[in-house]
C-alpha atoms as a PDB file:
ATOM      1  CA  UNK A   1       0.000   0.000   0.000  1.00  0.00           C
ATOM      2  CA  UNK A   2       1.046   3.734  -0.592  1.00  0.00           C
ATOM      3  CA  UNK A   3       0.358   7.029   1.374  1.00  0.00           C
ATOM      4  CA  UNK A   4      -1.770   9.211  -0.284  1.00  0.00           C
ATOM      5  CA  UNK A   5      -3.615  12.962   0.256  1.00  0.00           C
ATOM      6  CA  UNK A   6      -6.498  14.577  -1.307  1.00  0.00           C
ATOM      7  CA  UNK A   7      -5.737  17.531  -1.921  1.00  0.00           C
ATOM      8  CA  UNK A   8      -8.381  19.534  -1.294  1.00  0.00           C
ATOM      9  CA  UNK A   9      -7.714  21.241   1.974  1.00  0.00           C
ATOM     10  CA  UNK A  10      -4.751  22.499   0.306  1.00  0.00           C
ATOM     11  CA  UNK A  11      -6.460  24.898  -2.406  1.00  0.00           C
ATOM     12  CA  UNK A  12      -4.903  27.785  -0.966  1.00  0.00           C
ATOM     13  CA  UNK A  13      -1.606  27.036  -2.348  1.00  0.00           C
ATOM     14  CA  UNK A  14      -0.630  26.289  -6.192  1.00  0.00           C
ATOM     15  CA  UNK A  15      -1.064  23.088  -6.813  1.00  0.00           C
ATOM     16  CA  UNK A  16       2.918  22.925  -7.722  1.00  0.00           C
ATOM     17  CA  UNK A  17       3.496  23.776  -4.541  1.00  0.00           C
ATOM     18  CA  UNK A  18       0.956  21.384  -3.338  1.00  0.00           C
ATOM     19  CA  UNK A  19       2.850  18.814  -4.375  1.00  0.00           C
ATOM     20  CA  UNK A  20       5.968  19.936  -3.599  1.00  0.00           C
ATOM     21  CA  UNK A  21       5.085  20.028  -0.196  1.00  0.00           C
ATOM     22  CA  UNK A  22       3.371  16.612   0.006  1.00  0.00           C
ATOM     23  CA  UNK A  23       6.541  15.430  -1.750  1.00  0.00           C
ATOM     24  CA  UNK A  24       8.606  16.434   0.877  1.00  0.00           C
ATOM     25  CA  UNK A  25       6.686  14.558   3.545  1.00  0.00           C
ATOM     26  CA  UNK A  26       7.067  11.414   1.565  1.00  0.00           C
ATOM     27  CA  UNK A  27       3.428  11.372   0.449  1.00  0.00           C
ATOM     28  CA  UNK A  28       3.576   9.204  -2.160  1.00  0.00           C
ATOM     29  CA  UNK A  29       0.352   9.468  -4.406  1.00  0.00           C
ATOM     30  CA  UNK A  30      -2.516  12.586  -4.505  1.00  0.00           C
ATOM     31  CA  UNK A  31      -6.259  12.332  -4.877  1.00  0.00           C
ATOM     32  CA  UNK A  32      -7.055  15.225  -6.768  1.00  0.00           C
ATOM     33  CA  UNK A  33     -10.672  17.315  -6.465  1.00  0.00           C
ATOM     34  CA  UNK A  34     -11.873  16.947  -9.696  1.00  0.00           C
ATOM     35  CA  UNK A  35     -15.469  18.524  -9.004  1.00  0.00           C
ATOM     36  CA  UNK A  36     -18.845  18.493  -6.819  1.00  0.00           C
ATOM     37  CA  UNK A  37     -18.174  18.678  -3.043  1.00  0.00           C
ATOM     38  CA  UNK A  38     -14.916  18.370  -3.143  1.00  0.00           C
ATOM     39  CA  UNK A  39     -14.365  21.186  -5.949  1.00  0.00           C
ATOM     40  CA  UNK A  40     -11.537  21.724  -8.564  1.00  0.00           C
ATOM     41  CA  UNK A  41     -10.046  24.420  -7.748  1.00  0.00           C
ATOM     42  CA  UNK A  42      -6.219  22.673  -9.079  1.00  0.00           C
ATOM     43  CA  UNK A  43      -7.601  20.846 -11.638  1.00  0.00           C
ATOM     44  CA  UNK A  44      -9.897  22.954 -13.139  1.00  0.00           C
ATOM     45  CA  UNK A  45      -7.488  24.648 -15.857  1.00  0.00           C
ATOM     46  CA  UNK A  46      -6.746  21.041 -16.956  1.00  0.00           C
ATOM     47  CA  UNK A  47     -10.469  20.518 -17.239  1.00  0.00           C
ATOM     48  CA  UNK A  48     -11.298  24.048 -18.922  1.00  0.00           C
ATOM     49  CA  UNK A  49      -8.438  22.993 -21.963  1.00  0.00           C
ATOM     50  CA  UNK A  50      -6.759  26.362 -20.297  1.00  0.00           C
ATOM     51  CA  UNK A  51      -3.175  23.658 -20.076  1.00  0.00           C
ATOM     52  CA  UNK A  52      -3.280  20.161 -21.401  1.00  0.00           C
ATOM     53  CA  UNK A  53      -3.632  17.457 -18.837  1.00  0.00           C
ATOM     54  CA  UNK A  54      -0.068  15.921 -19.974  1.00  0.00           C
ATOM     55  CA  UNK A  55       1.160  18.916 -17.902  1.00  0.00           C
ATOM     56  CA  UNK A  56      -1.025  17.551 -14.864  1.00  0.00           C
ATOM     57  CA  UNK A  57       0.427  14.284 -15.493  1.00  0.00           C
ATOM     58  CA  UNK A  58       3.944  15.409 -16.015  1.00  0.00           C
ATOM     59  CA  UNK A  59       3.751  17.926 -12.816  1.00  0.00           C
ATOM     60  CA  UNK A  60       2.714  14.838 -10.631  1.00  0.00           C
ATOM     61  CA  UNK A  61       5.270  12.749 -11.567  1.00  0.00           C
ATOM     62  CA  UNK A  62       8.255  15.626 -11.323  1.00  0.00           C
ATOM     63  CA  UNK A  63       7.780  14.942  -7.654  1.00  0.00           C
ATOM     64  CA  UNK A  64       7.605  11.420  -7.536  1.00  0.00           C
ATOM     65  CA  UNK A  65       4.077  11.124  -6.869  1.00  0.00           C
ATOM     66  CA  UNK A  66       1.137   9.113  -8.418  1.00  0.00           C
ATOM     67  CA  UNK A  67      -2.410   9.730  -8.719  1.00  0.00           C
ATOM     68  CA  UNK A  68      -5.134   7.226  -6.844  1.00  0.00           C
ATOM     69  CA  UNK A  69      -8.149   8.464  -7.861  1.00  0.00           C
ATOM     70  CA  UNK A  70      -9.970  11.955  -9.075  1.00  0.00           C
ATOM     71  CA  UNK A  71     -12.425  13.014  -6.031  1.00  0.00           C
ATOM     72  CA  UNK A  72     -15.957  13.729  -7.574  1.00  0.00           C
ATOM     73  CA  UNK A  73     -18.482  13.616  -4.919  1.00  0.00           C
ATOM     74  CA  UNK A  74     -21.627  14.654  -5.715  1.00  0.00           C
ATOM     75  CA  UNK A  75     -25.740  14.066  -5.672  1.00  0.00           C
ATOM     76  CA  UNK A  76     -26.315  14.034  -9.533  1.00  0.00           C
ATOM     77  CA  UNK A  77     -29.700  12.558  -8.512  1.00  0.00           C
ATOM     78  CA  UNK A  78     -30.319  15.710  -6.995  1.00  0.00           C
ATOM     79  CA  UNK A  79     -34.860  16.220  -6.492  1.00  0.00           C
ATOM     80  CA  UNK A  80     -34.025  20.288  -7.903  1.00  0.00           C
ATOM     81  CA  UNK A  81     -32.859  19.398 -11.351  1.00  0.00           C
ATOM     82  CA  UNK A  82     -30.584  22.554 -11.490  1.00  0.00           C
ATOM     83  CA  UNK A  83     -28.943  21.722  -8.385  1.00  0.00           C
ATOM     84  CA  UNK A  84     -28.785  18.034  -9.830  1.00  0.00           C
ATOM     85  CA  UNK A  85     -27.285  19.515 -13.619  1.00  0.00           C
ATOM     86  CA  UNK A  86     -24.517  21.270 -12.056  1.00  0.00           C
ATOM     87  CA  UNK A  87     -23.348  18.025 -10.253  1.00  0.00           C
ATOM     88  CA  UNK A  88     -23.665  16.319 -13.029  1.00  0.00           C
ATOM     89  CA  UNK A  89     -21.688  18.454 -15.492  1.00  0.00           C
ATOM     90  CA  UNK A  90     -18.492  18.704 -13.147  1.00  0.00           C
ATOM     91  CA  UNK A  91     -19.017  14.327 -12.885  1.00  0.00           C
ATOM     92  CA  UNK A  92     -18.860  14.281 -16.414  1.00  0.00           C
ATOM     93  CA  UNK A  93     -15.887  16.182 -16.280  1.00  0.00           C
ATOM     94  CA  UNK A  94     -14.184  14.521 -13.562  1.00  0.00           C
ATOM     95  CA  UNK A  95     -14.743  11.310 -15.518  1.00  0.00           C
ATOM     96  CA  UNK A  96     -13.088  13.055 -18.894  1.00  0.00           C
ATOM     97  CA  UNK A  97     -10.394  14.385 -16.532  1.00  0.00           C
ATOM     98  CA  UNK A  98      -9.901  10.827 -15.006  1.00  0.00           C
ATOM     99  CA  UNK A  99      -9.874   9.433 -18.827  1.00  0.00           C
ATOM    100  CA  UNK A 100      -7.128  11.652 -20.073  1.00  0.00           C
ATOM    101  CA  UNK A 101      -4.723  11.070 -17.209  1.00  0.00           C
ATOM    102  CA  UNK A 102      -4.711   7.011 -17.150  1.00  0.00           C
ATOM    103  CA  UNK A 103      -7.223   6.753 -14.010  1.00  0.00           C
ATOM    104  CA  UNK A 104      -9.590   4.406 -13.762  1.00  0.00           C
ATOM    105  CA  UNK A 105     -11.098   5.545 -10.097  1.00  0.00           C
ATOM    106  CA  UNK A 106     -13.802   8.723  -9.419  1.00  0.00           C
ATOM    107  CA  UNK A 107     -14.450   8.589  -6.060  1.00  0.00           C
ATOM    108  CA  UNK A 108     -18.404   9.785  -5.653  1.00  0.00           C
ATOM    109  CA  UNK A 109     -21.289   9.562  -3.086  1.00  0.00           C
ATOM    110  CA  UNK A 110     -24.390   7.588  -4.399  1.00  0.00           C
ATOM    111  CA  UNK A 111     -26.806  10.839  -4.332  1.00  0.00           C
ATOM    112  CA  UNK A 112     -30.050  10.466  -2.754  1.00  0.00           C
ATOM    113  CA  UNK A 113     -33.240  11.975  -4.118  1.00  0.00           C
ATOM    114  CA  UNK A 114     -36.209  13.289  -2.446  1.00  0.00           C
ATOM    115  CA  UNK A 115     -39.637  11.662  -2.359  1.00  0.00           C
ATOM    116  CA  UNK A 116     -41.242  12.366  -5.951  1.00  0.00           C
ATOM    117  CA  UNK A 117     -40.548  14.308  -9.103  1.00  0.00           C
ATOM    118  CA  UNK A 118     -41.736  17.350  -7.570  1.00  0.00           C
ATOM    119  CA  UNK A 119     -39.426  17.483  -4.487  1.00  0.00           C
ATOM    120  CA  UNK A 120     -37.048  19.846  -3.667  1.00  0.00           C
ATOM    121  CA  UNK A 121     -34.764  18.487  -1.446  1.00  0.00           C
ATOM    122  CA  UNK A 122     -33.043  15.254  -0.668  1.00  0.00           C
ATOM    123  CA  UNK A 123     -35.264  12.648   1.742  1.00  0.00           C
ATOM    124  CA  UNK A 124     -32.798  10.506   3.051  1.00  0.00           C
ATOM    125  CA  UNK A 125     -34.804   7.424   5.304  1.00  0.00           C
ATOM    126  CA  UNK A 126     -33.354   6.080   8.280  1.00  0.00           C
ATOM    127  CA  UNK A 127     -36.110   3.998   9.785  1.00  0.00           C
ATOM    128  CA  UNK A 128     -38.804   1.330   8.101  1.00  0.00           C
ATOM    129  CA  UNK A 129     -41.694   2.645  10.166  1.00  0.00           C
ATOM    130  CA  UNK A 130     -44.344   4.968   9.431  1.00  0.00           C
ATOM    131  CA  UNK A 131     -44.565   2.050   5.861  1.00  0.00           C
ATOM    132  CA  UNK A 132     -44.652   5.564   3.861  1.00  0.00           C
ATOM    133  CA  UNK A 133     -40.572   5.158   4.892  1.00  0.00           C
ATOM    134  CA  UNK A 134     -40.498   1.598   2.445  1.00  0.00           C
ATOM    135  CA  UNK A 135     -42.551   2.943  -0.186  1.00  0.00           C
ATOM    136  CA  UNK A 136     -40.587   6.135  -0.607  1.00  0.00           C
ATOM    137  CA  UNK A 137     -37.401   3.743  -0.316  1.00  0.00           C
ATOM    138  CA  UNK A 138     -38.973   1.819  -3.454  1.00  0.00           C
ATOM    139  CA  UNK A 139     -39.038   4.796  -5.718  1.00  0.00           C
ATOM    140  CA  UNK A 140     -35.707   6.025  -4.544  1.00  0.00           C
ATOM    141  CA  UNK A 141     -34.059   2.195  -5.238  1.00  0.00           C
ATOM    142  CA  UNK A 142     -35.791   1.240  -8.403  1.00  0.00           C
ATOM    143  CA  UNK A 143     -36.858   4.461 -10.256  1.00  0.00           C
ATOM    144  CA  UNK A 144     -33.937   6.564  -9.623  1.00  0.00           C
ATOM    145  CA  UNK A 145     -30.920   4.853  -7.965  1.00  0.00           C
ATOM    146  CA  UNK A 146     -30.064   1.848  -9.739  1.00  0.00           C
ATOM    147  CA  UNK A 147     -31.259   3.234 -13.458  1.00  0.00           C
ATOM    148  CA  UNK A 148     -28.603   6.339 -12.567  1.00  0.00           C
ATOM    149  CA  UNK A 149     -25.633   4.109 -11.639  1.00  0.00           C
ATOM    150  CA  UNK A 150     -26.387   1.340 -14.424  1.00  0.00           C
ATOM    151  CA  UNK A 151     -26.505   4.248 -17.227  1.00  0.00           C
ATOM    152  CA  UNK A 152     -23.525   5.551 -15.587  1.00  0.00           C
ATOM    153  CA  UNK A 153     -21.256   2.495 -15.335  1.00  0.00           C
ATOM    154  CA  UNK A 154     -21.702   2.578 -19.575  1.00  0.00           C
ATOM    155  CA  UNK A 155     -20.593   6.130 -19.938  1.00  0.00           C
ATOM    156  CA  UNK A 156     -17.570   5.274 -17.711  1.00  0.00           C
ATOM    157  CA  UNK A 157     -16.305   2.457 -19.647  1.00  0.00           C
ATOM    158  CA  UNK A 158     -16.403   4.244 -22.805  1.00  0.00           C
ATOM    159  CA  UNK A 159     -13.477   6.419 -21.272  1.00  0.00           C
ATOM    160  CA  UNK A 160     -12.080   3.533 -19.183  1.00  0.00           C
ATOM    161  CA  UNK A 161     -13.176   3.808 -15.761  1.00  0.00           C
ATOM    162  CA  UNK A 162     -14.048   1.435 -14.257  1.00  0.00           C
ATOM    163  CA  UNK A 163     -14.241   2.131 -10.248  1.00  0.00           C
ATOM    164  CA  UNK A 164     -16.867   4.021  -9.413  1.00  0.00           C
ATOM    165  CA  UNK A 165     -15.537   4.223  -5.520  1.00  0.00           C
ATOM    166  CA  UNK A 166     -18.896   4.854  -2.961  1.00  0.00           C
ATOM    167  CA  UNK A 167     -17.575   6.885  -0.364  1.00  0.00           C
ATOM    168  CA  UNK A 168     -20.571   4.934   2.169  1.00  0.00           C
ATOM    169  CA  UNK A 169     -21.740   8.737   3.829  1.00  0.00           C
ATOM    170  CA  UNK A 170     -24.935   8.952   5.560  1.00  0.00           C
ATOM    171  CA  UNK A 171     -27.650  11.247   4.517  1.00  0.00           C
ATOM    172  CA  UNK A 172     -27.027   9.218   0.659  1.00  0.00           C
ATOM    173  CA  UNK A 173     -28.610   5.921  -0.283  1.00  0.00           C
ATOM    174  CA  UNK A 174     -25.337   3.797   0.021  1.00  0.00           C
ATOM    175  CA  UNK A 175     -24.358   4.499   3.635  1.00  0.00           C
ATOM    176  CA  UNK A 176     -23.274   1.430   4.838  1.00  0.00           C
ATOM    177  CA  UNK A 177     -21.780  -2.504   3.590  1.00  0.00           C
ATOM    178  CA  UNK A 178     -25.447  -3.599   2.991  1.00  0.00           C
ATOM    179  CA  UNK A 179     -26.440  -0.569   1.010  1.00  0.00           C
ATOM    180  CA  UNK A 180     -22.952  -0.715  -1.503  1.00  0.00           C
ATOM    181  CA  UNK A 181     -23.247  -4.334  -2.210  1.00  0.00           C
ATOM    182  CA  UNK A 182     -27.559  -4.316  -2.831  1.00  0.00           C
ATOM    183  CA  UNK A 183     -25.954  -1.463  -5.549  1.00  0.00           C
ATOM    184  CA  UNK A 184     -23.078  -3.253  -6.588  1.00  0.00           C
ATOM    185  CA  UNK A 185     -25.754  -6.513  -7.121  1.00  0.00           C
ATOM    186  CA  UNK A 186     -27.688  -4.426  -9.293  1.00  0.00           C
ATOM    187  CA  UNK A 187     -25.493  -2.750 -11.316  1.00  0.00           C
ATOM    188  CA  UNK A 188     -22.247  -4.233 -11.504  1.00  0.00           C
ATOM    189  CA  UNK A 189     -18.652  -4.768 -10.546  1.00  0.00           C
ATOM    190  CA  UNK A 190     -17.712  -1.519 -11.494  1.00  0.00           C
ATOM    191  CA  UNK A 191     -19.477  -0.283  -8.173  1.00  0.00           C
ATOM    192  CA  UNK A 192     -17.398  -0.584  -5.086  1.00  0.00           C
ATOM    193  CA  UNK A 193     -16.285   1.011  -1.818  1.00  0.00           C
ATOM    194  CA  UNK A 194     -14.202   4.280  -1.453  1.00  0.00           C
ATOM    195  CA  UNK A 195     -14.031   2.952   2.151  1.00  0.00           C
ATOM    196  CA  UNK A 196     -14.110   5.625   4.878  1.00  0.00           C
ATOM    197  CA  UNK A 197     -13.845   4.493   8.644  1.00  0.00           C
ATOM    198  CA  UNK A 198     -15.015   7.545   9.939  1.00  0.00           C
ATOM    199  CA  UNK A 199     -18.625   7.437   9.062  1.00  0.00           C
ATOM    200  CA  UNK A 200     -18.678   4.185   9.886  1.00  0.00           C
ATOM    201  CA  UNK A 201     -17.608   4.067  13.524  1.00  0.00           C
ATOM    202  CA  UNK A 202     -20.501   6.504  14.146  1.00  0.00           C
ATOM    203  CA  UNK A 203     -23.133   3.873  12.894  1.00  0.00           C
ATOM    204  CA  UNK A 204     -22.009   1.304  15.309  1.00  0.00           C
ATOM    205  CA  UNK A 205     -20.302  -0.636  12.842  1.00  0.00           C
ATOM    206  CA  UNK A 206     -16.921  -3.121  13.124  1.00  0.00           C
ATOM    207  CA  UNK A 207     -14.712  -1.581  10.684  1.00  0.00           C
ATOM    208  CA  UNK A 208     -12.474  -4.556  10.350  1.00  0.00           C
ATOM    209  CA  UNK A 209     -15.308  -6.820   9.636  1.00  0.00           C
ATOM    210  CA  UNK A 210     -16.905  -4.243   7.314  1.00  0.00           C
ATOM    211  CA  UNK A 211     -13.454  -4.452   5.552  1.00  0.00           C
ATOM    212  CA  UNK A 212     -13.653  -8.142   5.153  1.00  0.00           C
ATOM    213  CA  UNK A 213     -17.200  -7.768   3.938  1.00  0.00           C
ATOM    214  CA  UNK A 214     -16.507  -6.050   0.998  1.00  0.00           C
ATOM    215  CA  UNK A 215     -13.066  -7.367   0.199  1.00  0.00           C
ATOM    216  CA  UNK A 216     -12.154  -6.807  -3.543  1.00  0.00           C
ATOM    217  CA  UNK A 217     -15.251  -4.358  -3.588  1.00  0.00           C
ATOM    218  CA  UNK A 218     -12.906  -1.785  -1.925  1.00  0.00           C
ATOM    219  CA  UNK A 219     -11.261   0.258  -4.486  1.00  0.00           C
ATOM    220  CA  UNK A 220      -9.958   3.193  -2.126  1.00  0.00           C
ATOM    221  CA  UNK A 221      -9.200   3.705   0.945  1.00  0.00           C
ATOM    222  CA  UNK A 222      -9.676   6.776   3.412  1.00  0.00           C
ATOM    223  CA  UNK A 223      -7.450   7.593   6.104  1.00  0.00           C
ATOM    224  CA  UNK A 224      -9.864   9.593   8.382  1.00  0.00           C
ATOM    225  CA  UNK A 225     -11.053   8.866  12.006  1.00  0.00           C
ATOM    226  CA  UNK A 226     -13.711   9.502  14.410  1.00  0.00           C
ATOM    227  CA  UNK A 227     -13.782  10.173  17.993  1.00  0.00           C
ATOM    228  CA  UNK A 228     -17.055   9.199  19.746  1.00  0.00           C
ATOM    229  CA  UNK A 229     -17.751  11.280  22.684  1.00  0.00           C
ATOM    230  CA  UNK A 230     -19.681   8.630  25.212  1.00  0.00           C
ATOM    231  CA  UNK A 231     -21.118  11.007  27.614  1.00  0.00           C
ATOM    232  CA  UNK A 232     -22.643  12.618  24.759  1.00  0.00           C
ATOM    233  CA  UNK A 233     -24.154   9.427  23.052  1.00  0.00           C
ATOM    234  CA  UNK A 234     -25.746   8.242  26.111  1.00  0.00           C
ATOM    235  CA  UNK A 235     -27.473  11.436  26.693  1.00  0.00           C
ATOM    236  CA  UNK A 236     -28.245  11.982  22.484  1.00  0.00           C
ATOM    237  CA  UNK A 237     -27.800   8.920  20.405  1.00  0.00           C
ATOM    238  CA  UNK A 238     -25.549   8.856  17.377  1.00  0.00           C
ATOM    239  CA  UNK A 239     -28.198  10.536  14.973  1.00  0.00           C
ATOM    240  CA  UNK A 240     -26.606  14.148  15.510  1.00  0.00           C
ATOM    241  CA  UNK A 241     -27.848  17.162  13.903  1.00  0.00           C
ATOM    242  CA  UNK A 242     -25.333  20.070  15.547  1.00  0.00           C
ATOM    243  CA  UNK A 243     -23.103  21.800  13.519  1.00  0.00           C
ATOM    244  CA  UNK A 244     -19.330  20.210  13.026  1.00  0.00           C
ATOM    245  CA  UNK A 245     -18.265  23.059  14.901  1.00  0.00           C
ATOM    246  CA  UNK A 246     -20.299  22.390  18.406  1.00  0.00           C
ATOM    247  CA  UNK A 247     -17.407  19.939  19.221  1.00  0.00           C
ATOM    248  CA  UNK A 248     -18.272  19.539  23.221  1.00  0.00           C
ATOM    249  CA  UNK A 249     -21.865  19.298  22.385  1.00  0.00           C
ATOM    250  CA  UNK A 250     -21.768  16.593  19.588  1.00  0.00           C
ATOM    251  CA  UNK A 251     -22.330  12.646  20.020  1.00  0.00           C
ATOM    252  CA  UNK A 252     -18.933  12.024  17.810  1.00  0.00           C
ATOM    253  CA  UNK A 253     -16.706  14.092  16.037  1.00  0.00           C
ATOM    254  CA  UNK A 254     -14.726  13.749  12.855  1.00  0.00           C
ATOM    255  CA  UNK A 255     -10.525  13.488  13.632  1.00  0.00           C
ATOM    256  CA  UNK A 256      -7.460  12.668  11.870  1.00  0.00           C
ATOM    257  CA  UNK A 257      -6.093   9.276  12.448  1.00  0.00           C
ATOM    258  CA  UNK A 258      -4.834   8.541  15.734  1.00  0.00           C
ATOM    259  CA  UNK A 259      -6.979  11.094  17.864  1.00  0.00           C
ATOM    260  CA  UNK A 260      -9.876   9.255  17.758  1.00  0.00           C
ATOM    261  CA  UNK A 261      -8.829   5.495  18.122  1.00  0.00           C
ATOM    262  CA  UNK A 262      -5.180   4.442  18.992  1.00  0.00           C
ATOM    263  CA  UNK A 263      -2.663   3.024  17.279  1.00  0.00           C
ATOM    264  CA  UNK A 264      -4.109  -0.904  17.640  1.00  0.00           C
ATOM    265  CA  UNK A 265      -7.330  -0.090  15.716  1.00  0.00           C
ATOM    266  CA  UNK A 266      -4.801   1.095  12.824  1.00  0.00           C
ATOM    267  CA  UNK A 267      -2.533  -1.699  12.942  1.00  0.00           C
ATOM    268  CA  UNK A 268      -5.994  -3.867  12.946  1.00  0.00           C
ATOM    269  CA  UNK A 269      -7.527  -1.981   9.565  1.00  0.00           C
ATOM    270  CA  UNK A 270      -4.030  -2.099   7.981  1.00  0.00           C
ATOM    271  CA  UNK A 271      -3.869  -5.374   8.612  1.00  0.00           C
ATOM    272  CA  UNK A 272      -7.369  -6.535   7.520  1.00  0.00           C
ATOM    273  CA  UNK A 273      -7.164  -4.223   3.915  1.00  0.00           C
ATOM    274  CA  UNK A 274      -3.966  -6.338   3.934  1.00  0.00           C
ATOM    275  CA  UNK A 275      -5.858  -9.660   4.421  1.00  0.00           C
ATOM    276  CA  UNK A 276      -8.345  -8.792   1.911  1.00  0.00           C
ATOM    277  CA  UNK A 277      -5.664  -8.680  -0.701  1.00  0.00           C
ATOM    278  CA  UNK A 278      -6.074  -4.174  -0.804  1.00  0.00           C
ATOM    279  CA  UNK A 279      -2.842  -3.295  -2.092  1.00  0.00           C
ATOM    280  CA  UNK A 280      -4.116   0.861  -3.507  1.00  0.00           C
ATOM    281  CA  UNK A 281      -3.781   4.125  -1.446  1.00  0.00           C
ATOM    282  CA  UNK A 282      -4.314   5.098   2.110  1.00  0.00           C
ATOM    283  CA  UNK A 283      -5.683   8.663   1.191  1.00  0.00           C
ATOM    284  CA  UNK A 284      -5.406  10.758   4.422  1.00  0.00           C
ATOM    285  CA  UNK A 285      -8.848  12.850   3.831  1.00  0.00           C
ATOM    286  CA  UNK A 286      -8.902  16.207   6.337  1.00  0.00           C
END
């Protein structure tokens, strides 16, 4: 395995001197913002023809680095079609981006939509009961979510990717190991995990078993941690609402690796991704 970065919460420098400075704390491969949430703000005069992306390419490589994936997460399923246009356009260009410099991994959320054609805002479902909560999940499933991803998995292998990497975030349709592999069932083996500890541990879930339960379904990996605040849960639950920035008042709390579980539970997901044969990037994600 390699150390990676995305880049992204460096977009206040060049994105030579990005590099340079990953480079120099032997960081040996970037995932680069190509669009959506995670913007593409170095890549975007690749993407606009303003330089040709063999100068991308070439710039990576000066300093030693490789590239692990392009970073494209977005709701293209969108309810407001505007909204769901825009995410779409910078996807499609993250894809053509991806094409052009050898990739063949966008990282992406699933998208969720919202309960009809006439909603306005995503409905994501976390319970079965009122039974409107399993119709609604229905429509979402079979009328927008699987037709989406199967149409998309053909427009990625006409430009040769062909890891669509779920990063499994709640408040989108594939949140968990159950929801990526009822996808990846339906639409193919193109659809796997951009696996993310961090919004895992919140949901209660094992992530070294969740690592064996995908196994070659995980096509990235993100270094990123969570610290659960006990007190909190007990008096709360997990199902948080409070701004990011309430940090004493939240149930959990996103961290970099090591400040929310020590230095075992790292050695243990190491060696499990390990296990399963995962041999790509641990992306440190900020």
């Amino acid at each position: 395995m390699k150390l990676g970065v995305l880049t992204v919460p460096l977009y206040s420098m060049p994105l030579e001197e990005a590099l340079e400075y990953l480079s120099g704390l032997g960081v040996q491969m970037v995932e680069l913002g190509g669009g959506c949430f995670p913007g593409n703000t170095h890549t975007l005069p690749y993407i606009t023809g303003e330089k040709p992306v063999s100068e991308l390419k070439a710039l990576v490589e000066k300093y030693g680095m490789g590239i692990s994936a392009i970073a494209a997460q977005g709701n293209q399923i969108h309810p407001d079609a505007e909204v769901a246009a825009k995410f779409q356009k910078e996807f499609e260009q993250a894809v053509y981006l991806a094409s052009e410099l050898g990739v063949d991994t966008v990282n992406v959320f699933s998208g969720c939509p919202g309960d009809g054609s006439n909603a306005k805002f995503p409905n994501w479902v976390t319970c079965p009961w009122p039974p409107d909560f399993l119709t609604l999940l229905e429509y979402q499933w079979n009328d927008v979510l699987i037709p989406y991803w199967q149409k998309t998995v053909e427009f990625g292998r006409k430009y040769g990717v062909t890891k669509f990497a779920f990063e499994m975030h709640p408040g989108f349709c594939v949140y968990n190991t159950e929801t990526l592999l009822k996808l990846r069932a339906a639409v193919g083996p193109e659809i796997g995990a951009n696996f993310d500890p961090s919004h895992l541990v919140w949901q209660g879930m094992d992530t070294v078993q969740a690592i064996k339960e995908l196994g070659p379904a995980i096509f990235h990996f993100h270094a990123k941690d969570t610290r659960l605040d006990e007190a909190n849960i007990k008096r709360i639950g997990v199902l948080d609402t409070k701004h990011y920035g309430d940090v004493a008042g939240r149930a959990w709390n996103f961290r970099s690796v090591g400040y929310g579980h020590d230095q075992f539970f790292w050695k243990e997901v190491v060696t499990a991704l390990q296990t399963i044969g995962y041999d790509g990037t641990l992306s440190i994600e900020h």
